[in-house]
Protein backbone atom coordinates (compact mmCIF):
# COMPACT_ATOMS: atom_id res chain seq x y z
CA UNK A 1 -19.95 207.57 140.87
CA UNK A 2 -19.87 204.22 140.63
CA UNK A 3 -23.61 203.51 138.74
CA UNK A 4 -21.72 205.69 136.52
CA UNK A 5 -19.02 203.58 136.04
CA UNK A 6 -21.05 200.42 135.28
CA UNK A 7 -23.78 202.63 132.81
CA UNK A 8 -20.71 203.44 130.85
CA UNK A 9 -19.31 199.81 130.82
CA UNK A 10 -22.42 198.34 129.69
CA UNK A 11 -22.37 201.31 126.64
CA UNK A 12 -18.41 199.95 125.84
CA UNK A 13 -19.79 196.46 125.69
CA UNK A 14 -22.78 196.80 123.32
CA UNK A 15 -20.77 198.55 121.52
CA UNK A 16 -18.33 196.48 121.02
CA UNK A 17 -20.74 193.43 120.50
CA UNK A 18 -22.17 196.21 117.94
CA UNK A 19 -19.09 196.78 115.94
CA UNK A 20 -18.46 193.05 115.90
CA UNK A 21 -21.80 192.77 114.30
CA UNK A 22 -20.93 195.31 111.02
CA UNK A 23 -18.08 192.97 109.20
CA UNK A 24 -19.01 191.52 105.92
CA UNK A 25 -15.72 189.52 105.24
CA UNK A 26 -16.73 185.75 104.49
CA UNK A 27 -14.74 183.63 107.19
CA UNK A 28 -15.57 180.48 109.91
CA UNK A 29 -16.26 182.14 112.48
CA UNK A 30 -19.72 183.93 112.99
CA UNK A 31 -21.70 184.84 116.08
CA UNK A 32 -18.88 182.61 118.47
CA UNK A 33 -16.31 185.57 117.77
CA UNK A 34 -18.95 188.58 119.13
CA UNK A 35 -19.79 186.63 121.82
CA UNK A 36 -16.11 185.83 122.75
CA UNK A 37 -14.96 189.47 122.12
CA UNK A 38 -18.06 191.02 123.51
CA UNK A 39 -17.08 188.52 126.47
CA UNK A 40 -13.36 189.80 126.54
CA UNK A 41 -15.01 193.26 126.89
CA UNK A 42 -17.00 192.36 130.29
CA UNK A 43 -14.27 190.63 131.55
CA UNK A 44 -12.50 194.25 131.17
CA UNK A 45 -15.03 195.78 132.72
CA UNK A 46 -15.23 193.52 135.56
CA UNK A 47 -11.47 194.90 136.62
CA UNK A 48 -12.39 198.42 136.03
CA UNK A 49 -15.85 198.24 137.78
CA UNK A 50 -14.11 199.87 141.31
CA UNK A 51 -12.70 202.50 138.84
CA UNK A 52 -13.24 206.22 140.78
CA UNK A 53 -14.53 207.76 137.45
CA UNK A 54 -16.21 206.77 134.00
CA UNK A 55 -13.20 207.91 132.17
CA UNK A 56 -11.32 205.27 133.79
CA UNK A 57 -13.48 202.63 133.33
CA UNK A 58 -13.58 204.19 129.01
CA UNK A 59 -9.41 204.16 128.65
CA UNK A 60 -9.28 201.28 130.87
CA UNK A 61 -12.05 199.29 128.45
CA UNK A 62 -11.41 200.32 124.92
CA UNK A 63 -8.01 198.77 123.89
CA UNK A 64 -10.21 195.51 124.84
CA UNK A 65 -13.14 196.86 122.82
CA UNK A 66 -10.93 198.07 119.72
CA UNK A 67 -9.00 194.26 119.45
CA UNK A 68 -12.74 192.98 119.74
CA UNK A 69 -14.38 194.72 117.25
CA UNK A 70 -11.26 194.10 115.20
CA UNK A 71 -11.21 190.65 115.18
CA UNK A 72 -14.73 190.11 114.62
CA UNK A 73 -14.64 192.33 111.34
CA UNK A 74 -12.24 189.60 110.17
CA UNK A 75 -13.94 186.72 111.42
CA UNK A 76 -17.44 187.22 110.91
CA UNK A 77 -19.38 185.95 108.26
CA UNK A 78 -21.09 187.67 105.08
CA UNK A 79 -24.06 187.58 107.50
CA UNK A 80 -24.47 190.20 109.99
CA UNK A 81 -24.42 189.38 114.01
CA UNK A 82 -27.39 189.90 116.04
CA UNK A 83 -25.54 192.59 118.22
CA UNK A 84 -28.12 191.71 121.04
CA UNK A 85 -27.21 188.12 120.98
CA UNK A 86 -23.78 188.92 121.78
CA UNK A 87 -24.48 191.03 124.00
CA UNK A 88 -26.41 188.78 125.50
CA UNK A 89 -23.26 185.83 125.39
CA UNK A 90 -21.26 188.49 127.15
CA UNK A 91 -23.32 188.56 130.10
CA UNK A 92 -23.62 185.27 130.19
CA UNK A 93 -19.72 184.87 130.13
CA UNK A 94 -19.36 186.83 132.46
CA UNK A 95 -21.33 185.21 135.40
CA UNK A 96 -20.08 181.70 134.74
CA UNK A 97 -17.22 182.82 137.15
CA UNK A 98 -15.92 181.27 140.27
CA UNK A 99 -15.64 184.32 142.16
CA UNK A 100 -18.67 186.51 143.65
CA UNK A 101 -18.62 190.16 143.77
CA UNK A 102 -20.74 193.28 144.63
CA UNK A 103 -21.64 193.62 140.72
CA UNK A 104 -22.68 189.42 140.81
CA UNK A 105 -26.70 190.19 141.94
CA UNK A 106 -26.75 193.04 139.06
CA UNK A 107 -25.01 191.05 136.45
CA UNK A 108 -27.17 188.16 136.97
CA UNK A 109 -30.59 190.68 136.38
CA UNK A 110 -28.75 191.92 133.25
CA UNK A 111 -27.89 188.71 132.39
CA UNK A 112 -31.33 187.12 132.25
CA UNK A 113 -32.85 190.22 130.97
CA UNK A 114 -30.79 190.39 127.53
CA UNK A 115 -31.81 186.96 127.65
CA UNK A 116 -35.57 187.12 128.02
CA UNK A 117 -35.72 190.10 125.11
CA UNK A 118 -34.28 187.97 122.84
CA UNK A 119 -36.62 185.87 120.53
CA UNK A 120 -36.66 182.41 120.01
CA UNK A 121 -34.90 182.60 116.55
CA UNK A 122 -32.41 184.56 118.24
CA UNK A 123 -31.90 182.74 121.29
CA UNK A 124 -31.32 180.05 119.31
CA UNK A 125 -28.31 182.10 118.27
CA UNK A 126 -26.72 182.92 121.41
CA UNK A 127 -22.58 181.81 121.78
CA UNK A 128 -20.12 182.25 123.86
CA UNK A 129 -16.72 181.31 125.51
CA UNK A 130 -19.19 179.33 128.14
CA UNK A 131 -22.87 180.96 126.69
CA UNK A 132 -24.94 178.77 125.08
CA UNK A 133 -28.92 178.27 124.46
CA UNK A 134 -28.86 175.87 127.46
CA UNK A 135 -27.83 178.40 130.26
CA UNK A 136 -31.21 180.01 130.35
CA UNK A 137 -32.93 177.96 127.55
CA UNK A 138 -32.87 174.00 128.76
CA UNK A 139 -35.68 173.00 130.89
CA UNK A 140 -34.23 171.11 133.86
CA UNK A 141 -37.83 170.88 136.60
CA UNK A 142 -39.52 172.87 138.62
CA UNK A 143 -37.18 175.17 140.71
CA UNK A 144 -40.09 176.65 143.03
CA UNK A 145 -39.86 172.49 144.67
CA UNK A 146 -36.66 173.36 145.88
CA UNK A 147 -35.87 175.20 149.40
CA UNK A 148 -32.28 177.55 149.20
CA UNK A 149 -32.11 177.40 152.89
CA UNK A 150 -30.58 180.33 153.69
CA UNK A 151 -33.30 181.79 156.12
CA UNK A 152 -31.84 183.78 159.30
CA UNK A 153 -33.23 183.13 162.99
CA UNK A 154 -30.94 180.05 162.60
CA UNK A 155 -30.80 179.61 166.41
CA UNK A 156 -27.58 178.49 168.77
CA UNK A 157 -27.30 175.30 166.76
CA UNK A 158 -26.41 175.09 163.24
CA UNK A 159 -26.22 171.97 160.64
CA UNK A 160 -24.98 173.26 157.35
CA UNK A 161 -25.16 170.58 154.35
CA UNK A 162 -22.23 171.97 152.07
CA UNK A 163 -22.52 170.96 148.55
CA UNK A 164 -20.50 171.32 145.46
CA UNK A 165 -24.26 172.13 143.82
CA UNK A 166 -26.19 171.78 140.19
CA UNK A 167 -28.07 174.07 138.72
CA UNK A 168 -30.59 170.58 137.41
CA UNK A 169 -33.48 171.96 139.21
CA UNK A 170 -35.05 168.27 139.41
CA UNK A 171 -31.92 166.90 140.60
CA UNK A 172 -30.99 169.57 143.08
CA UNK A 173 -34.41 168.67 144.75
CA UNK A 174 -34.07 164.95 144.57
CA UNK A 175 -30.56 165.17 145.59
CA UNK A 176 -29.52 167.47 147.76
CA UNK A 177 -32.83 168.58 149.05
CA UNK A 178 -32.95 164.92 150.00
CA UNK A 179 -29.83 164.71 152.12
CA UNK A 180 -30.80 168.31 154.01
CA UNK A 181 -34.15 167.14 154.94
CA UNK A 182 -32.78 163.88 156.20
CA UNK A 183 -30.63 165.33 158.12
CA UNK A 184 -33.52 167.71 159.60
CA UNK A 185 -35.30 165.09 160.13
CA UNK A 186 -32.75 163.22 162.66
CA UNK A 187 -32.57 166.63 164.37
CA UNK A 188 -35.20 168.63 164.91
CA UNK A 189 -33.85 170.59 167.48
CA UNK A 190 -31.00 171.92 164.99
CA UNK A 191 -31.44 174.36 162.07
CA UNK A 192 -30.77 173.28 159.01
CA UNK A 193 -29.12 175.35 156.13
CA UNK A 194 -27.48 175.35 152.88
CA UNK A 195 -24.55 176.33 151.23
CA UNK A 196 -22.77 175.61 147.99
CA UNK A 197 -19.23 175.39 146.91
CA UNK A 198 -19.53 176.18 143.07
CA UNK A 199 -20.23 179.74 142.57
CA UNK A 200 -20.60 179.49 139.06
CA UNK A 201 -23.54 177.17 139.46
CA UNK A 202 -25.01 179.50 142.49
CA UNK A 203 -25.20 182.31 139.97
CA UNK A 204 -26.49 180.22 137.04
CA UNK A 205 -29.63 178.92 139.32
CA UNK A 206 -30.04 182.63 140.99
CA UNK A 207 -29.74 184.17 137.22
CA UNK A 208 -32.46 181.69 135.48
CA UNK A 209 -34.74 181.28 138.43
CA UNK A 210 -34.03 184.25 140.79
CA UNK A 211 -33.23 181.86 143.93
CA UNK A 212 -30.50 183.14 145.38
CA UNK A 213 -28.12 180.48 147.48
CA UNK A 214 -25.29 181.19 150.28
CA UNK A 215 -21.84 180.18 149.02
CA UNK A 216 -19.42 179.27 151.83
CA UNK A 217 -18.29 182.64 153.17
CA UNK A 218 -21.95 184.10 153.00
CA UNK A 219 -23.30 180.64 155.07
CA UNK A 220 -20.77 181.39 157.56
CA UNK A 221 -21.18 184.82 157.66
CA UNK A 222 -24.92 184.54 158.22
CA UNK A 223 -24.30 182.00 161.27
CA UNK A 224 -22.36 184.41 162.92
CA UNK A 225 -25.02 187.42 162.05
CA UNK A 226 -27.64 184.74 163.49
CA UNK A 227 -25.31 183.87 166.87
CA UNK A 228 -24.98 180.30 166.03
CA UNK A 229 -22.72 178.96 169.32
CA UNK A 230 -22.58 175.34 167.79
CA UNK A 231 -21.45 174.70 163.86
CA UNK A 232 -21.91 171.18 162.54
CA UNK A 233 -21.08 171.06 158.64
CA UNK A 234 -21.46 168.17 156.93
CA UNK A 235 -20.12 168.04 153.20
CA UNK A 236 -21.76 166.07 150.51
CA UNK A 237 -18.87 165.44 148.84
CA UNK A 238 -17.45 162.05 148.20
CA UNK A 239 -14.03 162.56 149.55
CA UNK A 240 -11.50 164.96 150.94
CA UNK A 241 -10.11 166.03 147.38
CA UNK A 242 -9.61 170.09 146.33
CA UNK A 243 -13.37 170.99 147.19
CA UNK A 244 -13.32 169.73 150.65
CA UNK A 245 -9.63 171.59 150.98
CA UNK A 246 -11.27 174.94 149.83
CA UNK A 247 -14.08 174.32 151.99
CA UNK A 248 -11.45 174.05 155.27
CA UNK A 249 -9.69 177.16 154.47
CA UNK A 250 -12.73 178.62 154.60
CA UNK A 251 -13.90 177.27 157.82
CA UNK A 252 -9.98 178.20 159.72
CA UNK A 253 -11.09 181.85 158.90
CA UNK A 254 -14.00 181.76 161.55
CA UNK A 255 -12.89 179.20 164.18
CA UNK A 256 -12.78 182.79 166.38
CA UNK A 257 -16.02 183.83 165.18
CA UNK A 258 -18.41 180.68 166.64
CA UNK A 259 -17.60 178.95 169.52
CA UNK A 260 -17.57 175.75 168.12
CA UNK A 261 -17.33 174.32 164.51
CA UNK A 262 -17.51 171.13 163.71
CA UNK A 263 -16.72 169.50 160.44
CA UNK A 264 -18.38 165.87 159.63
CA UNK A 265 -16.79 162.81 157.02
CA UNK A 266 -17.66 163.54 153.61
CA UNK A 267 -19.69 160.70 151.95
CA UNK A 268 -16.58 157.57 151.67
CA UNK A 269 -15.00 158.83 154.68
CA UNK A 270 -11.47 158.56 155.10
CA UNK A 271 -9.23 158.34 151.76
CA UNK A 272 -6.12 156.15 153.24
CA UNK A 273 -2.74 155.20 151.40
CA UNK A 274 -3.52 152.93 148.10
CA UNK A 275 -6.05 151.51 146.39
CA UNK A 276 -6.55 148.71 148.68
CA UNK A 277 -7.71 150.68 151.62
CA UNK A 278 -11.76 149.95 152.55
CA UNK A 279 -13.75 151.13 154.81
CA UNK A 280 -16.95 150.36 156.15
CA UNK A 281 -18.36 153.42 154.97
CA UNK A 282 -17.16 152.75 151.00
CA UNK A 283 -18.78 149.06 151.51
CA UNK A 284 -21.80 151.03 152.64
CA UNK A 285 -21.94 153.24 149.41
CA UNK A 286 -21.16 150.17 147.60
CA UNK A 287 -24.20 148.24 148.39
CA UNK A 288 -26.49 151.26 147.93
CA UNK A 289 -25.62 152.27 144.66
CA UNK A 290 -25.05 148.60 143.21
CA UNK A 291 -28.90 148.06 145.06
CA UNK A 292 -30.14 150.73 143.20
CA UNK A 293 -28.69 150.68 140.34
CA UNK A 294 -30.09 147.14 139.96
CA UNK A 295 -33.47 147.64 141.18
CA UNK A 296 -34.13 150.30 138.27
CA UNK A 297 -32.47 147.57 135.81
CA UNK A 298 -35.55 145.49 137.06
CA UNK A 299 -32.85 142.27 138.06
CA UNK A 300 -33.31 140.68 141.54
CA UNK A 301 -29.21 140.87 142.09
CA UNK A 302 -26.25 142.12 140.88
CA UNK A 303 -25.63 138.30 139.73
CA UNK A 304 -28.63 138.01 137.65
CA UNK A 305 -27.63 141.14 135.59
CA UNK A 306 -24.06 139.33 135.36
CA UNK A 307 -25.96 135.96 134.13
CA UNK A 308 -27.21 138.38 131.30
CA UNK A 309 -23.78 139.48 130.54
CA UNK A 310 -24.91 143.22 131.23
CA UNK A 311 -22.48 145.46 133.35
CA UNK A 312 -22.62 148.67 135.42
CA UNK A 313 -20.78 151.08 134.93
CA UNK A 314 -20.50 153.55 137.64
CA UNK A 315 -18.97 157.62 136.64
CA UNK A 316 -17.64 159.17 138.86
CA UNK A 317 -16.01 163.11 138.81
CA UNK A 318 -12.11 162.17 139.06
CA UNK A 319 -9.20 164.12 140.32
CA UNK A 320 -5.93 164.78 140.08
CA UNK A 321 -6.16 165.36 144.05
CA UNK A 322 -3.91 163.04 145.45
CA UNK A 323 -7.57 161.66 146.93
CA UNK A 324 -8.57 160.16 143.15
CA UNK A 325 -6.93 156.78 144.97
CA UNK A 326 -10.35 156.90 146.75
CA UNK A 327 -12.25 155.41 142.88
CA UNK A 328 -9.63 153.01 143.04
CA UNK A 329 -10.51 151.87 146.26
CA UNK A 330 -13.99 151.75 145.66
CA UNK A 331 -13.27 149.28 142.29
CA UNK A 332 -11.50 147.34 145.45
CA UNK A 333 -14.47 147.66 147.18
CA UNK A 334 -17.21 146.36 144.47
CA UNK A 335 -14.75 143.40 144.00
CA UNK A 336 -14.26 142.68 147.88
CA UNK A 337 -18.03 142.72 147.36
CA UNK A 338 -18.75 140.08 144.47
CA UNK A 339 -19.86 142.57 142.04
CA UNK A 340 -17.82 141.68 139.27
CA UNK A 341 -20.05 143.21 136.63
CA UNK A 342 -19.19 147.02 138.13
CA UNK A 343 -16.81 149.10 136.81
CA UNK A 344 -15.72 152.38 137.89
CA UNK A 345 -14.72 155.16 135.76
CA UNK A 346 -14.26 159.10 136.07
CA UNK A 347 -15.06 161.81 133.61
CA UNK A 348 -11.60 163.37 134.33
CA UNK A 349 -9.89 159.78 133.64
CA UNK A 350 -8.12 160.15 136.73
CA UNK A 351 -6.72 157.67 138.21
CA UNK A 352 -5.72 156.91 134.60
CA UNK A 353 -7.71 153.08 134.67
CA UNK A 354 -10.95 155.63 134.93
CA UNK A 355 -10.48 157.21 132.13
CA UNK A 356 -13.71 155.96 129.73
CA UNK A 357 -11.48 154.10 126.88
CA UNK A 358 -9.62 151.75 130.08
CA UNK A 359 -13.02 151.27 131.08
CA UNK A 360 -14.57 150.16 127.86
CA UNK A 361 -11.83 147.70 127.36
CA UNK A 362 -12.38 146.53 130.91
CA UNK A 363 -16.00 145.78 130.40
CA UNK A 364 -15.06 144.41 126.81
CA UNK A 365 -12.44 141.92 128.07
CA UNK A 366 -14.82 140.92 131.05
CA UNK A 367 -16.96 139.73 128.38
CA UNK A 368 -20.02 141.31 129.19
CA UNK A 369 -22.24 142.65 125.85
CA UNK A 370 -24.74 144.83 127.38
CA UNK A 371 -24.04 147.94 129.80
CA UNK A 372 -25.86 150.41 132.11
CA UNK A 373 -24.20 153.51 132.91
CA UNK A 374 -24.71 155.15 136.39
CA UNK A 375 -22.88 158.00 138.07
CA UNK A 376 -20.95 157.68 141.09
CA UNK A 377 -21.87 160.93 142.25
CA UNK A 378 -24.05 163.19 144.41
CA UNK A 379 -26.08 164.94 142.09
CA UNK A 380 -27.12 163.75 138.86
CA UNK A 381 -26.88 166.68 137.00
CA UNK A 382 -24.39 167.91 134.17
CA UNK A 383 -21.72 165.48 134.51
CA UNK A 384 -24.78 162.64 134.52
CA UNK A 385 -27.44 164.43 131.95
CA UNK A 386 -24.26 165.40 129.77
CA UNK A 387 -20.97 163.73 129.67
CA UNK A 388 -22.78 160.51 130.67
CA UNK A 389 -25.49 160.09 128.57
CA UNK A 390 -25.55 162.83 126.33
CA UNK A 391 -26.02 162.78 122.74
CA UNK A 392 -22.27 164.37 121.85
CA UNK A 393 -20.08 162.29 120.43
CA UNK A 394 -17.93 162.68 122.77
CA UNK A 395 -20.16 161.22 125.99
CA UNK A 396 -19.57 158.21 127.89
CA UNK A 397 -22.87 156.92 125.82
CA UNK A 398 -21.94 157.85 122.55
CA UNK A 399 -17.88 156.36 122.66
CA UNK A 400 -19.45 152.86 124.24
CA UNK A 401 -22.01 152.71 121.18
CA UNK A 402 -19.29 154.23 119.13
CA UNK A 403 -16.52 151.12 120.33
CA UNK A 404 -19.22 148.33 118.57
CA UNK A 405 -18.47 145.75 121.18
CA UNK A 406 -21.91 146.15 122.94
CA UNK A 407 -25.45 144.95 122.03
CA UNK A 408 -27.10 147.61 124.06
CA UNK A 409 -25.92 150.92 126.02
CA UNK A 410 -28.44 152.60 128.59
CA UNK A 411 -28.31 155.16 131.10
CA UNK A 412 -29.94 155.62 134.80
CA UNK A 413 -29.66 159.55 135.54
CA UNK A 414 -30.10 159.29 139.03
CA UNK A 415 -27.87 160.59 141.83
CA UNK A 416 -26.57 159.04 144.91
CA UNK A 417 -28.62 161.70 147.00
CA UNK A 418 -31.73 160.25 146.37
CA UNK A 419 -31.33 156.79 147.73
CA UNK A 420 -32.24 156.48 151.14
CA UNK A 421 -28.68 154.43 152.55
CA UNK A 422 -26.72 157.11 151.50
CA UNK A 423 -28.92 159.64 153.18
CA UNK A 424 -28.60 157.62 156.63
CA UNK A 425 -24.65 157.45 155.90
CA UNK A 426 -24.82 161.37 156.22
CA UNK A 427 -26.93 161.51 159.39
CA UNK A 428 -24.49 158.78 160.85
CA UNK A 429 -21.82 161.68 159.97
CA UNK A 430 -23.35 163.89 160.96
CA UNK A 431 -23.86 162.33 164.39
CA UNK A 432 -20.51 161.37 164.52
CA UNK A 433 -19.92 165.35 164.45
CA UNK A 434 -22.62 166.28 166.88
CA UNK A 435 -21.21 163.57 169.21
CA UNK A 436 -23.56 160.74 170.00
């Protein structure tokens, strides 16, 4: 009964995507409002997909479908809407949740399907509440370099490398893949696997490149399937903020399920009271990414890029976790260090001296007329390729050009995964963990 269920959902959405595409009224608003009701409709069918009969999922669906069609007859332009494009937007709306399900691995096929009948002109065209060309359309590498990890005949002893994850194929190998074969590396004897935290971005990468990856509850699930006795995880995030929280409750709901579990330091290790508490492992993160950050600036120190008035300026994520003291700490830490040309700022803008205007000032009043933007995090992917250095006007890029005090603003997409310090800091964890 239930393929019933979801044939007749998918009819309710295209239809509505359908009606949305007859108005003729001029207005603003043109493919954006099919895509967003269209997307309203899936999100209706989501809750009705457990439905016991098609009629339910029909009365349960068209109040959602009616107000769609509705407002798009109003709102869309003299024009007509590609009713494949938004049906397409729909689909793609309604992946880019946080939540798997046991529709996920068919909504994903459907997903990249509408997408691949599409042509260019109208893929072009594709809009959504979160749908855009991008999701299937930008090229970000070569996802056949990267390993999922999530092979069975794991063995008695498990390592799993938890990530928040990035659907930047070149950076999810250069970054993550990095830190998991380092770790592999160190310890042969122990299998390696993966799992990431963001859902949305496991079905994005399993929708445009058919890899499917574990998320937390299917990495654990599998190590008990595979009789793992002895759980080390080691997190790749920077700190114990909301990720690393979820990632514990998770982890209490199988402590009787696998004899031992083990959880490692995330990346800057303890977060401690106030922004003057450092730690060996921040000073350690500190030098690497100052090191590299001035080795692909082509300067022999962080002092000779100061005697050339340029600055770095490192982005992190931010929080309003009660951890966000940690990026204060680690602006403690780079001055503890000498680097008085680093600056720290978050995309979030919190703590509130993170936020990218504070920062710019910062730099500005420091004196220093050229800057090199870096980010502080794991992965360079969207955050880095987007909200860094991204052509928007609203990107950390575009405001510093924008604020005229600079003579030059570049950008160095490259994560903290890929440099080899930072990979050693996570084997140290992980030893730490594993007990020797």
């Amino acid at each position: 009964m239930k393929n019933k269920v979801v044939a007749v959902i998918c009819t309710v959405m295209l239809t509505g995507a359908m009606v949305a595409g007859c108005g003729s009224q001029a207005a603003t608003e043109t493919a954006a409002s099919a895509a967003s009701a269209a997307s309203s409709a899936a999100e209706a069918a989501e809750q009705v997909v457990e439905s016991e009969t098609a009629e339910a999922a029909v009365a349960a669906s068209s109040e959602v479908v009616v107000a769609a069609s509705t407002e798009s007859v109003v709102s869309a332009s003299a024009e007509e809407i590609d009713p494949a494009v938004a049906e397409c937007a729909a689909l793609i709306d309604a992946i880019y949740v946080q939540e798997r399900t046991e529709e996920t691995d068919a909504q994903c096929e459907a997903a990249k399907a509408a997408w691949d009948a599409l042509t260019d002109e109208q893929k072009a065209q594709v809009e959504g509440k979160e749908a855009d060309p991008d999701y299937f359309g930008r090229d970000t590498g070569d996802a056949s370099l990267d390993d999922t990890l999530n092979a069975d005949e794991i063995g008695e002893n498990e390592i799993l490398v938890v990530s928040f994850g990035t659907s930047f194929n070149d950076s999810r190998v250069k970054d993550i893949s990095s830190i998991e074969k380092a770790i592999a590396a160190a310890y042969p004897d122990w299998s390696v696997r993966r799992a990431f935290t963001a859902q949305i971005i496991i079905n994005h990468v399993q929708a445009r490149e058919g890899a499917k990856i574990d998320n937390m509850e299917q990495a654990m699930d599998r190590a008990v399937a595979n009789g793992v006795k002895n759980l080390v995880i080691q997190p790749t995030h920077l700190m114990q903020g909301a990720e690393y929280d979820e990632l514990m409750e998770v982890v209490e709901q199988y402590n009787d399920k696998i004899d031992s579990i083990t959880v490692a330091e995330p990346l800057l290790g303890e977060v401690g009271e106030d922004a003057t508490v450092i730690n060996e492992d921040k000073a350690a993160v500190a030098e690497a990414v100052v090191g590299a950050a001035v080795e692909s600036a082509g300067f022999e120190s962080a002092a000779a890029a100061a005697d050339e008035n340029v600055a770095f300026v490192l982005m992190g994520h931010g929080t309003s976790h009660i951890a966000k003291v940690t990026y204060s700490q680690m602006q403690t830490q780079m001055n503890e260090l000498g680097y008085s040309n680093v600056f720290i700022g978050t995309v979030e803008g919190e703590p509130e001296e993170t936020a990218c205007e504070n920062v710019i000032e910062a730099v500005k009043d420091a004196g220093f007329t050229k800057v090199i933007l870096r980010p502080l995090m794991v992965v360079a992917g969207d955050h880095a390729n987007n909200d860094m250095a991204g052509e928007d006007e609203d990107s950390w890029k575009s405001m510093f050009e924008a604020s005229g005090a600079f003579e030059s603003v570049d950008a160095q997409i490259e994560g903290l995964g890929r440099i080899e310090a930072v990979q050693n800091l996570y084997i140290a964890h992980t030893a730490a963990a594993i007990g020797e």
